[in-house]
Protein backbone atom coordinates (compact mmCIF):
# COMPACT_ATOMS: atom_id res chain seq x y z
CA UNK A 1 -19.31 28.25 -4.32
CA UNK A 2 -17.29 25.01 -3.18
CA UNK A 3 -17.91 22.31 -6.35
CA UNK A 4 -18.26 18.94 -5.08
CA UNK A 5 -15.85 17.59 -7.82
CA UNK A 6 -13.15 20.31 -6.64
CA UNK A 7 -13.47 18.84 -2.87
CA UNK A 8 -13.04 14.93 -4.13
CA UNK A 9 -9.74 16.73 -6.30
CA UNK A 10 -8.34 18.08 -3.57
CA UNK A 11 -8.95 14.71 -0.79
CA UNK A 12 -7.72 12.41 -3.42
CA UNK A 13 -4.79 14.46 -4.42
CA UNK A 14 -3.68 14.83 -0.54
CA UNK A 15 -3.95 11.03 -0.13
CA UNK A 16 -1.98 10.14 -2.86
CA UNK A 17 1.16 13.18 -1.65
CA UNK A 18 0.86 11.10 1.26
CA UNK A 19 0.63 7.67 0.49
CA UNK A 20 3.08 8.60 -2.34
CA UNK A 21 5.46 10.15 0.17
CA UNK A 22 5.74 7.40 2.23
CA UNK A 23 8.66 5.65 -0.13
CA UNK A 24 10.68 9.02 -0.10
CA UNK A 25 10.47 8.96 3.96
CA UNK A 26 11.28 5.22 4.33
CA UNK A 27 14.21 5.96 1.96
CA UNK A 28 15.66 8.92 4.29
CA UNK A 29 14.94 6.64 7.51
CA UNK A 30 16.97 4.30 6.07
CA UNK A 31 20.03 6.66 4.95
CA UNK A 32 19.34 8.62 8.54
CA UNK A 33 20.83 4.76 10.18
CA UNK A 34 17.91 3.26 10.67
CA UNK A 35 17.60 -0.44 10.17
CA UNK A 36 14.83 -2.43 8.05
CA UNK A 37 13.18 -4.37 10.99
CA UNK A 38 13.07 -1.16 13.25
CA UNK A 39 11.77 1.01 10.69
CA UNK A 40 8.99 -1.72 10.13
CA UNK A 41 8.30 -1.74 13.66
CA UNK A 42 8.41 2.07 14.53
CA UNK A 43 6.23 2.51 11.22
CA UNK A 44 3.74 0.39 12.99
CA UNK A 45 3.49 1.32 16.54
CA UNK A 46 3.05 5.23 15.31
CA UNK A 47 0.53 4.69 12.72
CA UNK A 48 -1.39 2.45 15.43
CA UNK A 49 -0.82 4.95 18.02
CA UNK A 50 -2.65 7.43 15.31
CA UNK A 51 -5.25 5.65 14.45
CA UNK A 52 -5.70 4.52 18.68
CA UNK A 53 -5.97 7.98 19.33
CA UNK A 54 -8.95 8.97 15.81
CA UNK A 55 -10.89 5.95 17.34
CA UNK A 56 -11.25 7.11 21.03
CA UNK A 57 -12.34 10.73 19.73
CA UNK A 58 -14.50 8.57 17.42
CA UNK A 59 -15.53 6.79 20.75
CA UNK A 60 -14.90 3.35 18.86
CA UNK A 61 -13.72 0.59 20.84
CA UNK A 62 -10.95 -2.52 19.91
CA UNK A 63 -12.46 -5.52 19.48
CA UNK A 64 -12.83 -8.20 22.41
CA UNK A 65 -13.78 -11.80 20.51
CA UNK A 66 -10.74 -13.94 19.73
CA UNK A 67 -11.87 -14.87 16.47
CA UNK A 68 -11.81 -10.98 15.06
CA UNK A 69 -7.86 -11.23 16.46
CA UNK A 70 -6.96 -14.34 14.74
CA UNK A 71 -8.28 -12.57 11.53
CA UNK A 72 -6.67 -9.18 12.40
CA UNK A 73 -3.16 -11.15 13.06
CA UNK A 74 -3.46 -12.74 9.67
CA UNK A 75 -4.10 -9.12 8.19
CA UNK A 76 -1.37 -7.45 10.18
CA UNK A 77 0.79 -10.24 9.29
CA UNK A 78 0.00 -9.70 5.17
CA UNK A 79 -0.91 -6.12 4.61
CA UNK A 80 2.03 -4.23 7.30
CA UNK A 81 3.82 -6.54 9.09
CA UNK A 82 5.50 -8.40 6.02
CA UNK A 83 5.33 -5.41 3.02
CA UNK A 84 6.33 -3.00 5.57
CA UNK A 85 9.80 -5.24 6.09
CA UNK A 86 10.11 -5.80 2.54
CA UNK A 87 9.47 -2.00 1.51
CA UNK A 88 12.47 -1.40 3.51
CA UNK A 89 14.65 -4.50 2.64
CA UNK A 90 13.77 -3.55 -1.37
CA UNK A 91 14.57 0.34 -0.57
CA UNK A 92 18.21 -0.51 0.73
CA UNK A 93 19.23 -1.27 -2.89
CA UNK A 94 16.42 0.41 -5.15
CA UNK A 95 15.27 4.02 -5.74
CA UNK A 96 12.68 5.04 -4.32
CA UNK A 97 10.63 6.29 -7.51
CA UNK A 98 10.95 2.33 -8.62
CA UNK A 99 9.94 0.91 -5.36
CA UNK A 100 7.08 3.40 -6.00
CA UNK A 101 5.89 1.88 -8.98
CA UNK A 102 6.82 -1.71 -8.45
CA UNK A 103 4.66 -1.04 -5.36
CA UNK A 104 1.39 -0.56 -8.02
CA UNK A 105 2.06 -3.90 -9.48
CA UNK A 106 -0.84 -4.62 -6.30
CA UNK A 107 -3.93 -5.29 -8.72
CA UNK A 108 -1.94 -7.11 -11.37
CA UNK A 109 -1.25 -9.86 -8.75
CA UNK A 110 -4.65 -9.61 -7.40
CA UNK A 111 -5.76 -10.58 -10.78
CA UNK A 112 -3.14 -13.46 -11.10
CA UNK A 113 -4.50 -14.72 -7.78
CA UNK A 114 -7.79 -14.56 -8.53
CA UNK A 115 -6.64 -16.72 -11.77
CA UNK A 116 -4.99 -18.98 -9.67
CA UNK A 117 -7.54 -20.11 -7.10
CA UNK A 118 -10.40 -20.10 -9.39
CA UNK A 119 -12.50 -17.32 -8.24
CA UNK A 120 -12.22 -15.76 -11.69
CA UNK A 121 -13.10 -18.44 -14.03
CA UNK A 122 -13.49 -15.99 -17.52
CA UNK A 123 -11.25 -13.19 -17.29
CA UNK A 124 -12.29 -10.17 -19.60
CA UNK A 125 -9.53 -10.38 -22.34
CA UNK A 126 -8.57 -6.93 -21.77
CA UNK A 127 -7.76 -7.93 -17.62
CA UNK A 128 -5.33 -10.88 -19.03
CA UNK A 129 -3.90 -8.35 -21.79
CA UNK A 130 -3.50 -5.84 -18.86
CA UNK A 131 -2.26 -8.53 -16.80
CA UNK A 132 0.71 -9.03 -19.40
CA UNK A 133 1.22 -5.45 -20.10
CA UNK A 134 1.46 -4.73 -16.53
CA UNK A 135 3.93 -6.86 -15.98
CA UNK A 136 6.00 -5.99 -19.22
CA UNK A 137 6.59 -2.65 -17.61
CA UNK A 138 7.96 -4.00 -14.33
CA UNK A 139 10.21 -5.82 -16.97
CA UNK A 140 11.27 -2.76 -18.60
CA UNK A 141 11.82 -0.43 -15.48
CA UNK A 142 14.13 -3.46 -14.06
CA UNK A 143 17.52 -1.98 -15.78
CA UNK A 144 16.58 1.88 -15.93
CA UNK A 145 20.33 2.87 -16.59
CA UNK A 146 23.66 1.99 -14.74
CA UNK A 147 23.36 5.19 -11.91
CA UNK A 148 20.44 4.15 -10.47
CA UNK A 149 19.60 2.23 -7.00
CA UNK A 150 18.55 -1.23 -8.47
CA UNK A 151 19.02 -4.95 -8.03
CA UNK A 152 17.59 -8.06 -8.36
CA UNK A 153 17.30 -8.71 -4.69
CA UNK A 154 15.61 -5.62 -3.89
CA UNK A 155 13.42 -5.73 -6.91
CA UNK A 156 12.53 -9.50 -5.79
CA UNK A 157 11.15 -7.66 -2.20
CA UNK A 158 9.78 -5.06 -3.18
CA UNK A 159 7.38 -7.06 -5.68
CA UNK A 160 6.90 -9.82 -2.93
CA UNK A 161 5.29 -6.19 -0.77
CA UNK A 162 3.23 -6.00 -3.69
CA UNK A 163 2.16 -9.65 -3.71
CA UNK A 164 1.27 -9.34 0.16
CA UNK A 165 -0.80 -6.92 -0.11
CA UNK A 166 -2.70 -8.61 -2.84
CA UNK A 167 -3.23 -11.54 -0.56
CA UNK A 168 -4.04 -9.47 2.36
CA UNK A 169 -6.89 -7.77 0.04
CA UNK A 170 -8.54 -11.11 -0.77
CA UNK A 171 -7.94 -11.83 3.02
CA UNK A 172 -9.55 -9.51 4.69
CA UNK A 173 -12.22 -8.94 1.61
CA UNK A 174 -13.55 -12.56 3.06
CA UNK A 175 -13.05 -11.89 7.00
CA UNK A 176 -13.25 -8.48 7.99
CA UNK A 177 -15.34 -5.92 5.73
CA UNK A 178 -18.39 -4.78 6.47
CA UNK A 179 -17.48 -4.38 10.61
CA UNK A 180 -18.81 -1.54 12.35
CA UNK A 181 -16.03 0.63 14.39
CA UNK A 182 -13.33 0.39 11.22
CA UNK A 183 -11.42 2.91 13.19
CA UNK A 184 -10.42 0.43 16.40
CA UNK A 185 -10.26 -2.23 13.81
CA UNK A 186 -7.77 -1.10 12.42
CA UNK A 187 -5.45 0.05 15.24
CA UNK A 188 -6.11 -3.05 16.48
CA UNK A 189 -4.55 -4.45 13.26
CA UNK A 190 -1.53 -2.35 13.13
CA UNK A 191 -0.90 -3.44 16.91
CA UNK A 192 -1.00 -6.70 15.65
CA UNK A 193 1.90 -5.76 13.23
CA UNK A 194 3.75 -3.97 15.80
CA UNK A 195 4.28 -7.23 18.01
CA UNK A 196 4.98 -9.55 14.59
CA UNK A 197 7.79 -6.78 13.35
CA UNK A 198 8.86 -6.42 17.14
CA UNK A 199 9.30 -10.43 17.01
CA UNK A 200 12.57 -9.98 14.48
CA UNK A 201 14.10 -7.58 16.60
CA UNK A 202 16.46 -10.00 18.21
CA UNK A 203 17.84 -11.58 15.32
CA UNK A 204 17.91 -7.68 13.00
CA UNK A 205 20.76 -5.21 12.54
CA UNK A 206 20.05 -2.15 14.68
CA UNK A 207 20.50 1.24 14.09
CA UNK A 208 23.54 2.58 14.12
CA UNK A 209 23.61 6.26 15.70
CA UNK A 210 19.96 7.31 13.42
CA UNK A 211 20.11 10.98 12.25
CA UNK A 212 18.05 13.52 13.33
CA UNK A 213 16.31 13.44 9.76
CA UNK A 214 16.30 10.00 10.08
CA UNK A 215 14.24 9.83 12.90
CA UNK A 216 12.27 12.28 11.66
CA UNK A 217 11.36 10.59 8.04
CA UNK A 218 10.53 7.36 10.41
CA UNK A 219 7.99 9.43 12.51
CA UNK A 220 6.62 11.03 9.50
CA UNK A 221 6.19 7.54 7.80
CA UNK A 222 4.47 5.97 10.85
CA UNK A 223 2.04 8.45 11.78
CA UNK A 224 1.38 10.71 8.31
CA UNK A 225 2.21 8.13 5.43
CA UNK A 226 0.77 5.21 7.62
CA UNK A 227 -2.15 6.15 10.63
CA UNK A 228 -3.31 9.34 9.04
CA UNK A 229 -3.76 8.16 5.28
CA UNK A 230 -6.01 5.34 6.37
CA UNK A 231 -8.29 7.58 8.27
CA UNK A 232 -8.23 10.00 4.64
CA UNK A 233 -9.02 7.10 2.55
CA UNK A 234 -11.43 5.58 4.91
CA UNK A 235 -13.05 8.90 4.75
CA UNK A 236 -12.89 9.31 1.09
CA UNK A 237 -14.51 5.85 0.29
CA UNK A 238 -17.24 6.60 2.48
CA UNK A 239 -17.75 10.31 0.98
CA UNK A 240 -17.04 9.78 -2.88
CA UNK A 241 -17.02 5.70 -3.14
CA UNK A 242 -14.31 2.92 -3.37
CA UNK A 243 -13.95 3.64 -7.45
CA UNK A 244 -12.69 7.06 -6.54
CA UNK A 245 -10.86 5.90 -3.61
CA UNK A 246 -8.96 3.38 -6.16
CA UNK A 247 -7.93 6.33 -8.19
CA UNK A 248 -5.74 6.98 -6.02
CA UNK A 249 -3.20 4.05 -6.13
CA UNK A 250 -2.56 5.61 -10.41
CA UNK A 251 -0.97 8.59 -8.66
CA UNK A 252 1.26 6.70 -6.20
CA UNK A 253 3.85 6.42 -8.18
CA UNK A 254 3.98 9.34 -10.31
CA UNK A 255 4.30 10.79 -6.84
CA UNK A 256 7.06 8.59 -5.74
CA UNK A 257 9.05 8.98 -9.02
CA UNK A 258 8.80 13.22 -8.41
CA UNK A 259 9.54 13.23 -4.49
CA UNK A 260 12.50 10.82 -5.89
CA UNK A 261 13.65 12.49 -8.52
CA UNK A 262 13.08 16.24 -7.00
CA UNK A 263 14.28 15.33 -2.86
CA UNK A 264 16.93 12.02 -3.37
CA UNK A 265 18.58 13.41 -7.16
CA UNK A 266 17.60 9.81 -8.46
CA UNK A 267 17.87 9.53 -12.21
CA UNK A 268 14.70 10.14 -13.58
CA UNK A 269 15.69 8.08 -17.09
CA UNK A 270 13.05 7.63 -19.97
CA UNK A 271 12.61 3.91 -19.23
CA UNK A 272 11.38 4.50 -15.79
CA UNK A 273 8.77 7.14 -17.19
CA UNK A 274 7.93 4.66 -20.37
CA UNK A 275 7.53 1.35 -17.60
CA UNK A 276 5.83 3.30 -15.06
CA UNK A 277 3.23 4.52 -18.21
CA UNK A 278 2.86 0.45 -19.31
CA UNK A 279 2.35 -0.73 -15.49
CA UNK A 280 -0.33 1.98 -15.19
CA UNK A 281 -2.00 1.32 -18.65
CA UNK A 282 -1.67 -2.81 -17.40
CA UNK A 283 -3.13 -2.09 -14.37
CA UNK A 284 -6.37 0.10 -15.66
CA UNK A 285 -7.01 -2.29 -17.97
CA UNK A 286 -6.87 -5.09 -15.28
CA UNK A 287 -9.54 -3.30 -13.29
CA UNK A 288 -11.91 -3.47 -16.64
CA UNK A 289 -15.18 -5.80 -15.64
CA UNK A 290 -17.40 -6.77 -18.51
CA UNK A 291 -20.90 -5.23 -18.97
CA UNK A 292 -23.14 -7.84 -17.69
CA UNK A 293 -25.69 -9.48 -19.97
CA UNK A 294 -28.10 -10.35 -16.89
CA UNK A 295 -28.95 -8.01 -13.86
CA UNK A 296 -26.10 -8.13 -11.18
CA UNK A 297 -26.99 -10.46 -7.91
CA UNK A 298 -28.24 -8.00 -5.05
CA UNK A 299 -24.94 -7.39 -2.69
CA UNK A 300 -25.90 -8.83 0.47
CA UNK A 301 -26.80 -6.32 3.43
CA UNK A 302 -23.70 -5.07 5.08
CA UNK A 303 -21.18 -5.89 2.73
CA UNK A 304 -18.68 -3.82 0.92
CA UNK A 305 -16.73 -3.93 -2.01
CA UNK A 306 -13.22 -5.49 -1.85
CA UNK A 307 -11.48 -1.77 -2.42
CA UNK A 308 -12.40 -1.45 1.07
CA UNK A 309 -9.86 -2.80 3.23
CA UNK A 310 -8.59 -1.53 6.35
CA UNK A 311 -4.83 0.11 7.77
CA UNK A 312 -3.40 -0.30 4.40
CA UNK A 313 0.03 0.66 3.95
């Protein structure tokens, strides 16, 4: 007999391959010729196209009123448009087990923006000490050894991805959870993203002659690693819930640092595996929330908890 728990095992372990993946692929795009404004842009059109074609069979329609746009543009803008072009940029000069793990530095600067503007006015001690830790690792993994793919620059980009999302999260936790046809919403987001990445065109490098395996890692990244995963993990918060769903982003870059290590040779040195372990033990620790002393404040109907956001990634 099928055991729930093995089912949840098996959906979150095929997100996170995926989501994981998606730093190995953008890493052979780039090698295959590809350029980091194109990739951005191809990654885009084919994970809308994706996610266009899930929400006809799921007979959900895009959205008509302005308003939803203007939000959606803002969301493209901060959670693909922007960390999709910085992925890349960071990935020209940094492995892609690193990027990988610099990419889970997401909560930690969810947590310093929720410091910043206010909205969390005591912080569990534990979230600050995780906030600290968290970013001690990045420290440590920033000069892994002299043989592998790392600079300042694309270390700088790569955690500026991170800090998008983070702001995209908060974003779109305010203007656009709780909407019915999540589907169409977010195609309609990631053809948001495909017009602002299509917008640097003009002034980026282009390819130059891509490889067959580079076109092929770019396809893979827009329509498996991009369109697909967000229908999985939409799918998996509504099945198993947004704490099990969040499991998911601990795996990414154990995932990352394999597919690195295993596919691209990249030197797999004990700093990385000691910073990757501090992030991750920052980052848990982060997502601690005090026991409350009173009874929590009934959610209001329709809404959803911020792990919920749409076409991430």
């Amino acid at each position: 007999m099928h055991h729930p728990r093995t089912g949840a095992l098996v959906r979150v372990t095929t997100l996170a391959l995926l989501w994981g993946s998606g730093f190995l692929w953008t890493r052979l795009a780039l090698d295959g010729g590809l350029t980091p404004a194109y990739l951005a842009t191809l990654r885009c059109a084919l994970g809308a196209a994706v996610l266009l074609v899930l929400a006809r069979a799921a007979r959900q329609t895009l959205p008509r009123d302005r308003r939803t746009w203007r939000h959606l543009a803002v969301a493209a803008l901060l959670c693909n448009a922007l960390p999709f072009l910085l992925t890349s940029i960071g990935q020209q000069s940094v492995d892609s087990g690193v990027a990988g793990v610099l990419h889970a530095t997401t909560p930690l600067w969810s947590l310093l923006l929720a410091l910043t503007v206010g909205s969390e006015h005591r912080p569990h001690p534990a979230r600050l000490a995780g906030l600290l830790l968290g970013f001690a690792g990045t420290l440590l993994i920033f000069a892994p050894g002299p043989h592998s793919r790392l600079d300042p620059a694309g270390v700088t980009a790569l955690l500026a991805a991170a800090a998008s999302y983070a702001l995209a999260y908060a974003y779109m936790a305010r203007h656009l959870t709780g909407r019915d046809a999540p589907l169409a919403h977010s195609a309609a987001q990631l053809l948001a993203a495909t017009g602002l990445t299509a917008l640097a065109l003009p002034a980026a490098t282009p390819p130059t002659a891509p490889t067959a395996t580079g076109l092929t890692a770019a396809i893979i990244l827009g329509t498996l690693a991009t369109g697909v995963t967000f229908h999985l993990n939409a799918r998996l918060i509504a099945t198993e819930g947004p704490t099990t769903a969040a499991a998911v982003g601990y795996l990414l870059p154990a995932v990352a640092v394999t597919l690195g290590a295993a596919v691209l040779d990249e030197p797999l040195t004990g700093r990385t595996i000691t910073g990757t372990a501090v992030v991750l033990a920052g980052v848990a620790l982060t997502r601690r929330r005090p026991r409350p002393a009173d009874p929590p404040t009934p959610r209001p109907a329709g809404a959803h908890p911020p792990e919920r956001h749409p076409a991430r990634r």
